[in-house]
N, C-alpha and C. Protein backbone atom coordinates (compact mmCIF):
# COMPACT_ATOMS: atom_id res chain seq x y z
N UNK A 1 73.25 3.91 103.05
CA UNK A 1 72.23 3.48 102.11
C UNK A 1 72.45 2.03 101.67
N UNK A 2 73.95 1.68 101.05
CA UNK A 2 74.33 0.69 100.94
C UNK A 2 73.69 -0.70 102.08
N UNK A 3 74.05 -0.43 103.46
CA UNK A 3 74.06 -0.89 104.12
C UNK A 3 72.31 -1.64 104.55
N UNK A 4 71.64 -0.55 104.65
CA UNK A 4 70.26 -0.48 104.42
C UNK A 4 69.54 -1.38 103.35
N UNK A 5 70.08 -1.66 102.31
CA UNK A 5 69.62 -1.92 101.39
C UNK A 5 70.07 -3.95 101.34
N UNK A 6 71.31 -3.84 101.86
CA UNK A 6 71.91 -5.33 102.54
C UNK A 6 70.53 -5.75 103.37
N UNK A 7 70.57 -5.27 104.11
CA UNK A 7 69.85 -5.94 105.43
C UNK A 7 68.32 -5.95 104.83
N UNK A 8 68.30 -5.65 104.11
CA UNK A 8 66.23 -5.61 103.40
C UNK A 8 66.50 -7.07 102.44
N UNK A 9 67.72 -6.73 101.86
CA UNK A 9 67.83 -8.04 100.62
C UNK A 9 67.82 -9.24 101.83
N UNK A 10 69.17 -9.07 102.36
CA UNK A 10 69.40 -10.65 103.32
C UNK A 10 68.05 -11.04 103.83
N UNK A 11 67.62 -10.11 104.49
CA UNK A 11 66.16 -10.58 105.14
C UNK A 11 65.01 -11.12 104.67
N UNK A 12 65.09 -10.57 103.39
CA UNK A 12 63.83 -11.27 102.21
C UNK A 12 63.85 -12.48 101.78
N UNK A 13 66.07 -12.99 101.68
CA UNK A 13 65.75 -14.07 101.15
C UNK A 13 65.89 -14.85 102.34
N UNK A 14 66.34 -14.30 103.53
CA UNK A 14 65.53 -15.74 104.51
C UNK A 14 64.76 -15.88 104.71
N UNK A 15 63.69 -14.63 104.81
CA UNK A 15 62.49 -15.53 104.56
C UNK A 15 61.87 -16.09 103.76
N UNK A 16 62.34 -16.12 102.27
CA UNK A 16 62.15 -16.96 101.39
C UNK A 16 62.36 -18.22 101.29
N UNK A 17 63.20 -18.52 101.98
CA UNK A 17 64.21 -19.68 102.16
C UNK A 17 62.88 -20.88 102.31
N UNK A 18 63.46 -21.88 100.99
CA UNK A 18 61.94 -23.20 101.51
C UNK A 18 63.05 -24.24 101.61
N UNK A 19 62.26 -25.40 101.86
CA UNK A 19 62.38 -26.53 102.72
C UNK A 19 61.69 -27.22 101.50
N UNK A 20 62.54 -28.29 100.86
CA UNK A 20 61.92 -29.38 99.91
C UNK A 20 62.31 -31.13 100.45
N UNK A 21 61.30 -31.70 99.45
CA UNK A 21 61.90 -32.84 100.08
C UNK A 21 61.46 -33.98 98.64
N UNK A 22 62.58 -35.24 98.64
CA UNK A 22 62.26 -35.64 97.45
C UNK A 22 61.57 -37.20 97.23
N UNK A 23 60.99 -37.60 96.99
CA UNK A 23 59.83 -39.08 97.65
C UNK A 23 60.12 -39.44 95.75
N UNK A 24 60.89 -40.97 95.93
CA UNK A 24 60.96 -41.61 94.90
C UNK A 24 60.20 -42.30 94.68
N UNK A 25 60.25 -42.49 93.31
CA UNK A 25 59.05 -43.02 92.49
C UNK A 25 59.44 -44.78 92.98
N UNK A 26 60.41 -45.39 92.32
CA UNK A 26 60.55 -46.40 92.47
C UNK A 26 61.34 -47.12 93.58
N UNK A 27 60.22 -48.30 94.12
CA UNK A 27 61.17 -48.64 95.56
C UNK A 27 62.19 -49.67 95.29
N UNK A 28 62.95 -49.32 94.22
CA UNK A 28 64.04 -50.64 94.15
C UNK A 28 64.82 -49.22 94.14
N UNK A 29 64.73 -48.23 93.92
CA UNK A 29 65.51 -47.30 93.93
C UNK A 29 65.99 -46.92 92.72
N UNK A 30 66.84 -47.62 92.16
CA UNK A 30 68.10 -47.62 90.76
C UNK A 30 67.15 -48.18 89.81
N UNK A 31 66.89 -47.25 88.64
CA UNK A 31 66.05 -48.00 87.46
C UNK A 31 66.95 -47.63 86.51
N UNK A 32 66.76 -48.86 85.08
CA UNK A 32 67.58 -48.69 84.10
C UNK A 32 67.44 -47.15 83.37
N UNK A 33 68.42 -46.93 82.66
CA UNK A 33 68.57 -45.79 81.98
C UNK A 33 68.14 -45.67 80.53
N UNK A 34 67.17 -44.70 80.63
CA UNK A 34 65.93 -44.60 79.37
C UNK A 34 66.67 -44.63 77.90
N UNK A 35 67.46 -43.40 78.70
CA UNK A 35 69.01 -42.99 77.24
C UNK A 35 69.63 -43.20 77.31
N UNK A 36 70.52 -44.74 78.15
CA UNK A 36 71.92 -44.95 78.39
C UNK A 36 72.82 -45.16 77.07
N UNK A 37 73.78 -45.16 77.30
CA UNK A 37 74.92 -45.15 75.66
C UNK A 37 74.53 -46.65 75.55
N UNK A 38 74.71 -47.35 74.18
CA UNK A 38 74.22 -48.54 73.89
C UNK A 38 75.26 -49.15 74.57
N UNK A 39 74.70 -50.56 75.35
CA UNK A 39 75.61 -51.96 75.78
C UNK A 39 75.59 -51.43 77.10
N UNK A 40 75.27 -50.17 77.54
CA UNK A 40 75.82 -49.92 79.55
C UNK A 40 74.79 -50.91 79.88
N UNK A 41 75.43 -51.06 81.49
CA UNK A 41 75.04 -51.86 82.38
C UNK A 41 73.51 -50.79 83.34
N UNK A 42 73.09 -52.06 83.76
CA UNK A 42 72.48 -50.88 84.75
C UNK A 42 73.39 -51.31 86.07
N UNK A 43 72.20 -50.82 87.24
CA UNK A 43 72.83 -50.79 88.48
C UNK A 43 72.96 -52.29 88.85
N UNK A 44 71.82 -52.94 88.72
CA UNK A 44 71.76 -54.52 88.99
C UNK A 44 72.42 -55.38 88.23
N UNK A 45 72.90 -55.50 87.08
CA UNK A 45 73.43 -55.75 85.96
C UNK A 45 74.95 -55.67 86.62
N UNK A 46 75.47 -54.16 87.32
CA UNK A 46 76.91 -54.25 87.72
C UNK A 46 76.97 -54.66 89.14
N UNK A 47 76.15 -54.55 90.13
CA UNK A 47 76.31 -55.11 91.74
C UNK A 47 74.95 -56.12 91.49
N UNK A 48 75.65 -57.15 92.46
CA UNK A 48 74.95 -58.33 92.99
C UNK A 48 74.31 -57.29 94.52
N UNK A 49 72.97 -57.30 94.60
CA UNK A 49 72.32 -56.66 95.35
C UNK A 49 71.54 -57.35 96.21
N UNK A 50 71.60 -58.49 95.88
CA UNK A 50 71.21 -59.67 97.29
C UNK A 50 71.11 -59.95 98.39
N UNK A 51 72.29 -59.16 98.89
CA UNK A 51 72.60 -59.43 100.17
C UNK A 51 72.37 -57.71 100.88
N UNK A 52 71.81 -57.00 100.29
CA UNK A 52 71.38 -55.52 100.16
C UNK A 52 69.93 -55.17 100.90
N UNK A 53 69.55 -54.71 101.63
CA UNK A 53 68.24 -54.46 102.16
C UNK A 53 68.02 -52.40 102.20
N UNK A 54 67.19 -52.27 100.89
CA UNK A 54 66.99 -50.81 101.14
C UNK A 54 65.37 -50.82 100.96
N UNK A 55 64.94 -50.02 102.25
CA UNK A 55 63.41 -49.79 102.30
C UNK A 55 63.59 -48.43 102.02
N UNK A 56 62.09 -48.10 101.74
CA UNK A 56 61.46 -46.33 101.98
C UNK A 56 60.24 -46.61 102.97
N UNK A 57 60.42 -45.15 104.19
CA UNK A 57 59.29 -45.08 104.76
C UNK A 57 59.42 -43.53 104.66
N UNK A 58 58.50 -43.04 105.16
CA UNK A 58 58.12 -41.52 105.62
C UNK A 58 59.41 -40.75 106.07
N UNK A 59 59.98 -41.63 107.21
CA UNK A 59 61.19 -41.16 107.25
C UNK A 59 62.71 -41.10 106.40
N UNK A 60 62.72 -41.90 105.65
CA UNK A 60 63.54 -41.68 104.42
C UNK A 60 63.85 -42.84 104.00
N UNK A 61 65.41 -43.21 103.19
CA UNK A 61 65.88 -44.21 102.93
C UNK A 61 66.65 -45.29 103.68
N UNK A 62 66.29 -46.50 104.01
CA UNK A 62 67.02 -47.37 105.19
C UNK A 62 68.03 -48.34 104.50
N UNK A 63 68.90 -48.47 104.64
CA UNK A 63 69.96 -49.21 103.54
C UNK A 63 71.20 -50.00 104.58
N UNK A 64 71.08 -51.22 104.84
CA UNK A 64 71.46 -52.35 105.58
C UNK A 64 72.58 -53.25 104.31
N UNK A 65 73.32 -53.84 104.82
CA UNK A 65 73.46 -55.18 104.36
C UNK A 65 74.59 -55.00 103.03
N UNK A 66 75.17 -55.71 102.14
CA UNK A 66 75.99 -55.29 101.02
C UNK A 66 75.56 -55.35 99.96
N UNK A 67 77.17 -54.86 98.99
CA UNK A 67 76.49 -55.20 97.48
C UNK A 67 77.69 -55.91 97.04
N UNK A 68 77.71 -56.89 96.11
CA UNK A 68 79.27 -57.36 95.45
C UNK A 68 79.57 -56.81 93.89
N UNK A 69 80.28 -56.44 93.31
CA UNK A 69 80.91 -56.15 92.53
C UNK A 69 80.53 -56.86 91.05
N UNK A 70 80.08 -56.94 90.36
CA UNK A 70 79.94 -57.67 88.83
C UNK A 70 80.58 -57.74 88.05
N UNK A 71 80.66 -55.89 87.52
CA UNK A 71 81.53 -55.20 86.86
C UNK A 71 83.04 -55.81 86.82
N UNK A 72 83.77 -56.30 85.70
CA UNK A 72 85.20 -56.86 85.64
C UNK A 72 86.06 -55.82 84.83
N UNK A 73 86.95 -54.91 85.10
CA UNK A 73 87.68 -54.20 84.00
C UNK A 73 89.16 -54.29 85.29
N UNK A 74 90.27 -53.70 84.20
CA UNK A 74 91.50 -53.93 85.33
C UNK A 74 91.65 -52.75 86.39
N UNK A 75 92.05 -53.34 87.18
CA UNK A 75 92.66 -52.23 88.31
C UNK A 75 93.19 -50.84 87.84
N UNK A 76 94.02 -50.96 87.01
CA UNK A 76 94.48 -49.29 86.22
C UNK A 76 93.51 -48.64 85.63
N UNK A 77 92.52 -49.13 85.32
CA UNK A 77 91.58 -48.40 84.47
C UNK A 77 91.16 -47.21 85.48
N UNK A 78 90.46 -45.91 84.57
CA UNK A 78 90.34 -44.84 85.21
C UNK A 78 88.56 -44.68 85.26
N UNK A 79 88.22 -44.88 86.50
CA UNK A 79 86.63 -44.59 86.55
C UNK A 79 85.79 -43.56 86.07
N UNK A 80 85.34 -42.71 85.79
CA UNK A 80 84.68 -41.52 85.64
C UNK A 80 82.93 -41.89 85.92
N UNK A 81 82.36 -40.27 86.53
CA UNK A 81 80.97 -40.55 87.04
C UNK A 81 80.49 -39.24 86.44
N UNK A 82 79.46 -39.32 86.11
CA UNK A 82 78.51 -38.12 85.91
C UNK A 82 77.19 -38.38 85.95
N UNK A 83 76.99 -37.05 87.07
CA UNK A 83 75.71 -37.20 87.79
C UNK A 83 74.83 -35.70 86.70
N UNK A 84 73.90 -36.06 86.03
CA UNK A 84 73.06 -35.30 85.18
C UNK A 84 71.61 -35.40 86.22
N UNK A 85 70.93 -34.11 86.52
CA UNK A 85 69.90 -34.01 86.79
C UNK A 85 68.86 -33.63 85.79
N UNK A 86 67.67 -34.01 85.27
CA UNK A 86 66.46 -33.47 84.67
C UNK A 86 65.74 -33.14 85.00
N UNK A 87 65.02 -32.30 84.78
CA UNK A 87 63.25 -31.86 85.14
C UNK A 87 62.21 -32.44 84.35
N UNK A 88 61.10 -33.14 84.70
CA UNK A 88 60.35 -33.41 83.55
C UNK A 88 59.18 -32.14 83.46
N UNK A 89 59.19 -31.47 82.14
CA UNK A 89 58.56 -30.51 81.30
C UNK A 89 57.61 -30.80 80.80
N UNK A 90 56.53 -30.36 80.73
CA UNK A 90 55.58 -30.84 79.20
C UNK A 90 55.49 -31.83 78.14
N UNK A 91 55.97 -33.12 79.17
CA UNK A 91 56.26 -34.20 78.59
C UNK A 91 57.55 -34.69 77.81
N UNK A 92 58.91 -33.80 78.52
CA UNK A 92 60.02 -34.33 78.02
C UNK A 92 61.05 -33.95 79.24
N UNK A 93 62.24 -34.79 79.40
CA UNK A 93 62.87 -34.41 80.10
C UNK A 93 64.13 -33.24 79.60
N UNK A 94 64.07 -32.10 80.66
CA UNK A 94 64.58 -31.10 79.79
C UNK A 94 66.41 -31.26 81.64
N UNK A 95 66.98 -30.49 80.75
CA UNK A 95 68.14 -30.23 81.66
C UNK A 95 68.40 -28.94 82.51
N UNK A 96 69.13 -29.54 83.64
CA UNK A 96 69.29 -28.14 84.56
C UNK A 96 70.26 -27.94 85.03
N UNK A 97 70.83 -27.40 85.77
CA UNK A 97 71.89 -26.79 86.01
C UNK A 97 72.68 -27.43 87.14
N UNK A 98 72.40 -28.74 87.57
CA UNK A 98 72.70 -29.22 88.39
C UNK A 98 73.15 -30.49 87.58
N UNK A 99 74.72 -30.76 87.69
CA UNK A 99 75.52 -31.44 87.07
C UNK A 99 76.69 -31.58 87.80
N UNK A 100 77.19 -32.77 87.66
CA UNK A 100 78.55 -32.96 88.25
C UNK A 100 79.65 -34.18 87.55
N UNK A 101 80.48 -33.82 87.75
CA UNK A 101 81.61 -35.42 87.11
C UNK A 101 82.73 -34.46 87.56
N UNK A 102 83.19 -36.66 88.20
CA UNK A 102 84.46 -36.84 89.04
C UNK A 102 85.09 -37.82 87.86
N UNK A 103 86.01 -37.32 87.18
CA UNK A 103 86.78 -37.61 86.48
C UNK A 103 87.90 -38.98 86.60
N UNK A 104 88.14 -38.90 87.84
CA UNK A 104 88.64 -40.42 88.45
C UNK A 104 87.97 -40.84 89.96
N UNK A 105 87.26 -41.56 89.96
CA UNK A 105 86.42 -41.69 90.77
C UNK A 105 86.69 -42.75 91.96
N UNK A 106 87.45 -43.29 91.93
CA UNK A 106 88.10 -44.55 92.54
C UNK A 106 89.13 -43.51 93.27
N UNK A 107 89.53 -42.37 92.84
CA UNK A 107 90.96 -42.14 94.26
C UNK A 107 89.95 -40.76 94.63
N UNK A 108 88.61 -40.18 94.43
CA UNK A 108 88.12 -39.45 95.09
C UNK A 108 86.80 -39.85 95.99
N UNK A 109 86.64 -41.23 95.87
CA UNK A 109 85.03 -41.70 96.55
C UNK A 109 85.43 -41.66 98.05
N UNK A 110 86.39 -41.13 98.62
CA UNK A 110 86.58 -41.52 99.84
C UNK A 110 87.19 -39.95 100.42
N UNK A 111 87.05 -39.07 99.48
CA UNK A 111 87.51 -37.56 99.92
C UNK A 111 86.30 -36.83 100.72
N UNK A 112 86.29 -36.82 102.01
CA UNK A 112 85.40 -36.22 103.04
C UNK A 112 84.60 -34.74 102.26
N UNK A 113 85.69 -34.10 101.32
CA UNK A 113 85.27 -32.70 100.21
C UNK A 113 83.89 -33.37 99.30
N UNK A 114 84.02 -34.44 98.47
CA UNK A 114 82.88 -34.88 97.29
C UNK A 114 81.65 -35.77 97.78
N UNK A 115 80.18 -34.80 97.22
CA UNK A 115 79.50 -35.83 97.78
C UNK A 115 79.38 -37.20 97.27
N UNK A 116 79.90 -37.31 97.03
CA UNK A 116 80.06 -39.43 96.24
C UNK A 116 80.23 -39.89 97.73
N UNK A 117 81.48 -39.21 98.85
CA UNK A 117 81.44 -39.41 100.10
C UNK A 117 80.30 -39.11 101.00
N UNK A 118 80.03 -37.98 100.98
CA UNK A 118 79.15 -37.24 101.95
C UNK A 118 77.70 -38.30 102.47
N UNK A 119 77.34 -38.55 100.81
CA UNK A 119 76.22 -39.05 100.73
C UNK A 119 76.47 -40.58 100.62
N UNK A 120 77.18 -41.24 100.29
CA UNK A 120 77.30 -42.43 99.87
C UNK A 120 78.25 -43.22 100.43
N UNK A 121 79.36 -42.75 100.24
CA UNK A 121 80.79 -43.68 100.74
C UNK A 121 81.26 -43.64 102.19
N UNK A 122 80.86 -42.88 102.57
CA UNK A 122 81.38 -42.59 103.87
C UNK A 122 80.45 -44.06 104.82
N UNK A 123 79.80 -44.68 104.39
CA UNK A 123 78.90 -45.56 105.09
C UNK A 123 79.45 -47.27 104.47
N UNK A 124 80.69 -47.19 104.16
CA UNK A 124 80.79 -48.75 104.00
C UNK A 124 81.85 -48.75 104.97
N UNK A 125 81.92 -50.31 105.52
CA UNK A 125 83.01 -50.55 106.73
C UNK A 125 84.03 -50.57 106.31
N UNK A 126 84.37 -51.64 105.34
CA UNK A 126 86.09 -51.96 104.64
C UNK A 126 86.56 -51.32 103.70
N UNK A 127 86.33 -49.90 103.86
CA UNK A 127 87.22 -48.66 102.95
C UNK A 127 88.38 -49.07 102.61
N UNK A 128 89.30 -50.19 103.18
CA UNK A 128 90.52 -50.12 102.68
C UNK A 128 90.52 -51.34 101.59
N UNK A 129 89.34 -52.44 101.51
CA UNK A 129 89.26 -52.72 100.24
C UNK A 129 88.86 -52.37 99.21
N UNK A 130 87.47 -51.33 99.37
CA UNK A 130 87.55 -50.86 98.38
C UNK A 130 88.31 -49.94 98.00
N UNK A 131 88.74 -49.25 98.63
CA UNK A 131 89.96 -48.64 98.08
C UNK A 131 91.09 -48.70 97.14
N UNK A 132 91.50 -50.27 97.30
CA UNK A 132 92.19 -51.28 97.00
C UNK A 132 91.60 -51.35 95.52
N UNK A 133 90.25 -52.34 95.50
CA UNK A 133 90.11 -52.50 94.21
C UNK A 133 89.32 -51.85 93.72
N UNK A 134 88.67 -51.06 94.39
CA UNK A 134 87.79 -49.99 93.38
C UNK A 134 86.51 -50.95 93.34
N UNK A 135 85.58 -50.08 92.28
CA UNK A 135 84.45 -50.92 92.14
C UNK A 135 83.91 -51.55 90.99
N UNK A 136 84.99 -51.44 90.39
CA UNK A 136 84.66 -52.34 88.69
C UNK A 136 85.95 -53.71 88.78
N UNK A 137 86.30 -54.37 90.19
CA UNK A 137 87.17 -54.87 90.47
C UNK A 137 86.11 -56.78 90.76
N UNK A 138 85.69 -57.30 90.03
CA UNK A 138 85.00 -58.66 89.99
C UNK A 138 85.17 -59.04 91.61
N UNK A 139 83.65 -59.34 92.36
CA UNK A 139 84.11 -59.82 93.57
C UNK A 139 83.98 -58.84 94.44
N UNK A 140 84.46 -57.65 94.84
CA UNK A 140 84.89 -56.98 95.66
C UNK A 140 83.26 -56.46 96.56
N UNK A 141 83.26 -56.58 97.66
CA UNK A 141 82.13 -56.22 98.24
C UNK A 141 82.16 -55.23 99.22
N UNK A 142 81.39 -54.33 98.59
CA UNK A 142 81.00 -53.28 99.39
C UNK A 142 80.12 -53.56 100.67
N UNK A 143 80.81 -53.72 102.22
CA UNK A 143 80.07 -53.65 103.25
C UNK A 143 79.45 -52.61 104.28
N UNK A 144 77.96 -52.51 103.72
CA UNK A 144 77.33 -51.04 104.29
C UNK A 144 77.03 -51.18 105.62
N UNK A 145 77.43 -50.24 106.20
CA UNK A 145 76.89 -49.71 108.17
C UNK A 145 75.77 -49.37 107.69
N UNK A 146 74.67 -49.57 108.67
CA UNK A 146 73.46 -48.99 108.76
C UNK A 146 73.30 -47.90 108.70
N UNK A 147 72.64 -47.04 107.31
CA UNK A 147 72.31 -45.85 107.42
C UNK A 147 71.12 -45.41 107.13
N UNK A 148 70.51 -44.44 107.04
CA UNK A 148 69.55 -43.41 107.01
C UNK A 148 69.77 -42.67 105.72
N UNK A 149 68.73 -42.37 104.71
CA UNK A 149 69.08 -41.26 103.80
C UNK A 149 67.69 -40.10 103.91
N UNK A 150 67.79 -38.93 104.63
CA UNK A 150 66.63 -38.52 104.32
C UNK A 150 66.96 -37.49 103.27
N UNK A 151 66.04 -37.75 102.01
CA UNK A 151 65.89 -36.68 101.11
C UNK A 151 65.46 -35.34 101.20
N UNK A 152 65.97 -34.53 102.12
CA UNK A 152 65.49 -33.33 102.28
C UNK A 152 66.43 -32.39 101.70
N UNK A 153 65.75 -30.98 101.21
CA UNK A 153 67.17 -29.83 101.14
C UNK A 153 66.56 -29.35 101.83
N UNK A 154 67.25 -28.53 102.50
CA UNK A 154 67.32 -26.98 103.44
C UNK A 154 67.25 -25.67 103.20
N UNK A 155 66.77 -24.73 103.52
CA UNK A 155 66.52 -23.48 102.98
C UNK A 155 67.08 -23.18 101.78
N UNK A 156 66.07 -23.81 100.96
CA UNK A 156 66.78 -23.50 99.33
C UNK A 156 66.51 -21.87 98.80
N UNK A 157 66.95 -20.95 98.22
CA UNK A 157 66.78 -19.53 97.76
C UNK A 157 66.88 -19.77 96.48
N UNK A 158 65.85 -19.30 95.89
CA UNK A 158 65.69 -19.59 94.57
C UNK A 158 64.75 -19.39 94.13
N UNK A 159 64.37 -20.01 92.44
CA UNK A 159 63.16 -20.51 91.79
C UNK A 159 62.61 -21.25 92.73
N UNK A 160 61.22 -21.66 91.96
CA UNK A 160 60.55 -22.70 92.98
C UNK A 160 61.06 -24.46 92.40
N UNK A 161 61.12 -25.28 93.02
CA UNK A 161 62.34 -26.67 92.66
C UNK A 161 60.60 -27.67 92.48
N UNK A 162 59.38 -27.28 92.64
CA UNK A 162 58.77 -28.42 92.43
C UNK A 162 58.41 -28.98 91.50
N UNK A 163 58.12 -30.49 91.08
CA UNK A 163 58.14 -30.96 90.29
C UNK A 163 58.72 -32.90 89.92
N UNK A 164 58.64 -33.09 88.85
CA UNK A 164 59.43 -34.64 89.05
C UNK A 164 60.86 -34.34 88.38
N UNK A 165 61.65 -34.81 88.87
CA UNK A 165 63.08 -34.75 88.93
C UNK A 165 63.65 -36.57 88.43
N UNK A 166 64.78 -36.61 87.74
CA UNK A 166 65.57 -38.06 87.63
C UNK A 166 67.20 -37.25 87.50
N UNK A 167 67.23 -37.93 88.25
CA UNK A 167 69.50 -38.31 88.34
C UNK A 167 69.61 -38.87 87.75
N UNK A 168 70.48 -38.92 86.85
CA UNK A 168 71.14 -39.98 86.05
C UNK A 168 72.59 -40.48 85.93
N UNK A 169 73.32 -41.24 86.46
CA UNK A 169 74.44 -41.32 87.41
C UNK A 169 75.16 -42.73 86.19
N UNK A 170 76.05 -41.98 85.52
CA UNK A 170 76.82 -43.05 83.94
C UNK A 170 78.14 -43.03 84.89
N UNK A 171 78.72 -43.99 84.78
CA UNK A 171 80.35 -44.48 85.23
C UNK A 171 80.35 -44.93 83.59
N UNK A 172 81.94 -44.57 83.51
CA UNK A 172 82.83 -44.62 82.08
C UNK A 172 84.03 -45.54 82.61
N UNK A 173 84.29 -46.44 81.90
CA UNK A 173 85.67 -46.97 82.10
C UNK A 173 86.78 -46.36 80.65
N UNK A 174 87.88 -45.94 81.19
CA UNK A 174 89.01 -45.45 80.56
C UNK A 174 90.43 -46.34 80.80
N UNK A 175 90.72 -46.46 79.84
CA UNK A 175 92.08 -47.36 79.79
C UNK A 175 93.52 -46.89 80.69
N UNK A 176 94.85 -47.56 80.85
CA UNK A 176 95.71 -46.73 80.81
C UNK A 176 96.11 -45.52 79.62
N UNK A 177 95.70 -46.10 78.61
CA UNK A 177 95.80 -44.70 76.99
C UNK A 177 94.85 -43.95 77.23
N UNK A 178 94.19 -43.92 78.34
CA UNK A 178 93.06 -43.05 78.47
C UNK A 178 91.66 -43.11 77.45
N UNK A 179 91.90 -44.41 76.68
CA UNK A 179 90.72 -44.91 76.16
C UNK A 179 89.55 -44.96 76.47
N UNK A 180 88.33 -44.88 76.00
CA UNK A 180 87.24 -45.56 76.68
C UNK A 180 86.82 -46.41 76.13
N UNK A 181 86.58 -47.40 77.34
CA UNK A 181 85.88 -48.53 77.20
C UNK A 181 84.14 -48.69 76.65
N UNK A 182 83.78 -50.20 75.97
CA UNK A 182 82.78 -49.78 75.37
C UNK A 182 81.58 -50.00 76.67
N UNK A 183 82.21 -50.84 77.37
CA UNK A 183 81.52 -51.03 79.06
C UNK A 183 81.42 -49.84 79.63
N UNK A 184 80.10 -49.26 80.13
CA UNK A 184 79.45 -48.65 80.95
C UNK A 184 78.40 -48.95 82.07
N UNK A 185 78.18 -48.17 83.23
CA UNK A 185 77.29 -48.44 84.08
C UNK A 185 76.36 -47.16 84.19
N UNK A 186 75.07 -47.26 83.69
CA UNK A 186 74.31 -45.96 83.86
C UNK A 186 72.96 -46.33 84.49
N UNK A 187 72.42 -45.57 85.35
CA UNK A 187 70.80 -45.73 86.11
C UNK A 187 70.62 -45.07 86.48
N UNK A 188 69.05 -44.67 87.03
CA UNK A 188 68.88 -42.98 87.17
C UNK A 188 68.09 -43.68 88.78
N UNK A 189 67.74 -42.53 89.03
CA UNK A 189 67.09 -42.12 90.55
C UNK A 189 65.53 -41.40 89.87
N UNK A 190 64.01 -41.69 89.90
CA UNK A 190 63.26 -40.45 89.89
C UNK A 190 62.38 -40.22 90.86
N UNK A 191 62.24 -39.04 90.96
CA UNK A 191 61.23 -38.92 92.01
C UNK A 191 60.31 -37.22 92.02
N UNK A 192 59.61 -36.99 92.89
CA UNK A 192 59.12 -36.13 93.04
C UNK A 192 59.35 -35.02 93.82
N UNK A 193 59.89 -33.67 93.39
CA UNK A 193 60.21 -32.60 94.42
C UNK A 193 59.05 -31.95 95.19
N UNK A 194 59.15 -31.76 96.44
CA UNK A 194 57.58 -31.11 96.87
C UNK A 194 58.39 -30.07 97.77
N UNK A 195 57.47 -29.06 98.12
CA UNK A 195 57.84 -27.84 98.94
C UNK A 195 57.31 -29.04 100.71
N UNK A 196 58.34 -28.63 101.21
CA UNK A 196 57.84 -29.02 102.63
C UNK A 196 56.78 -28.09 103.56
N UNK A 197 55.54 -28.38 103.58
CA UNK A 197 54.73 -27.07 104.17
C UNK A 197 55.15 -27.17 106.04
N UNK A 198 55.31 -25.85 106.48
CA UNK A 198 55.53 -25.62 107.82
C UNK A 198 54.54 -24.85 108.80
């Protein structure tokens, strides 16, 4: 009976299983942060993005070229990131369950396990400088390989995910006393979730 009852569930939710995909609002990508803690930086504010080429087409995100470093705090300092997702509601942005923070972020951006890598890090050439100085290190330039970002998820099981969505992605600087600094970097991502029709 048990068994019977497996194979009816599994089967329902694959075929439930949808296909979303997420088309941003803004084509600079990184916009300032609505609610950032007072004095943070945004994204442009901490990287020189000049030498940076990111388009959107149909096929996704195209991202060429580097970024340099702005941000000045010391080498010991301890990074921290937190990635907050929202839904926008009935005219407010409400919270969901999709949250993350890497607590030292400078000795995990390069762990093949976190997507900070998956999605992001794994695509600059001179890993062993940044490595070196991290990215709140004045100067230091991040050099990107040509990549591709397509915003898709894959057989999601669930609620239904459509709707407008913003990331909101704060870096914290922390001292050796484990202080925090009054310097921050916060900017969000928004865009639109849609069901992919097949």
């Amino acid at each position: 009976m048990f068994t019977a009852l497996l194979i009816i569930v599994v089967g329902v939710t694959k075929i439930l299983a949808t296909d979303y995909i997420l088309l941003i609002e803004d084509p600079d990508l990184y916009t300032p942060c609505a609610e950032g803690p007072p004095g943070s930086m945004t994204f442009n504010d901490a990287f020189d993005v000049s030498a940076a080429k990111i388009s959107m087409d149909p096929e996704g995100i195209h991202v060429t070229g580097n970024i340099t470093s702005m941000w000045s705090l010391p080498r010991t300092d301890r990074i921290s990131i937190r990635l907050t997702v929202l839904k926008y509601n009935r005219g407010s942005w409400e919270p969901t369950l999709f949250n993350m923070v890497t607590r030292d972020f400078c000795a995990s951006m390069f762990d093949p396990n976190q997507v900070w890598f998956k999605h992001w890090f794994q695509y600059f050439k001179n890993r062993d400088e940044i490595q070196e100085k991290c990215i709140a290190t004045k100067g230091t330039v991040l050099v990107y390989n040509k990549f591709d970002v397509i915003p898709h998820l894959y057989n999601v099981m669930g609620p239904n995910l459509n709707g407008r969505y913003k990331a909101v992605f704060l870096f914290e600087a922390f001292d050796e006393k484990n202080v925090k600094r009054d310097t921050s970097v916060c900017f969000e991502v928004t865009g639109e979730v849609e069901k992919v029709r097949k």
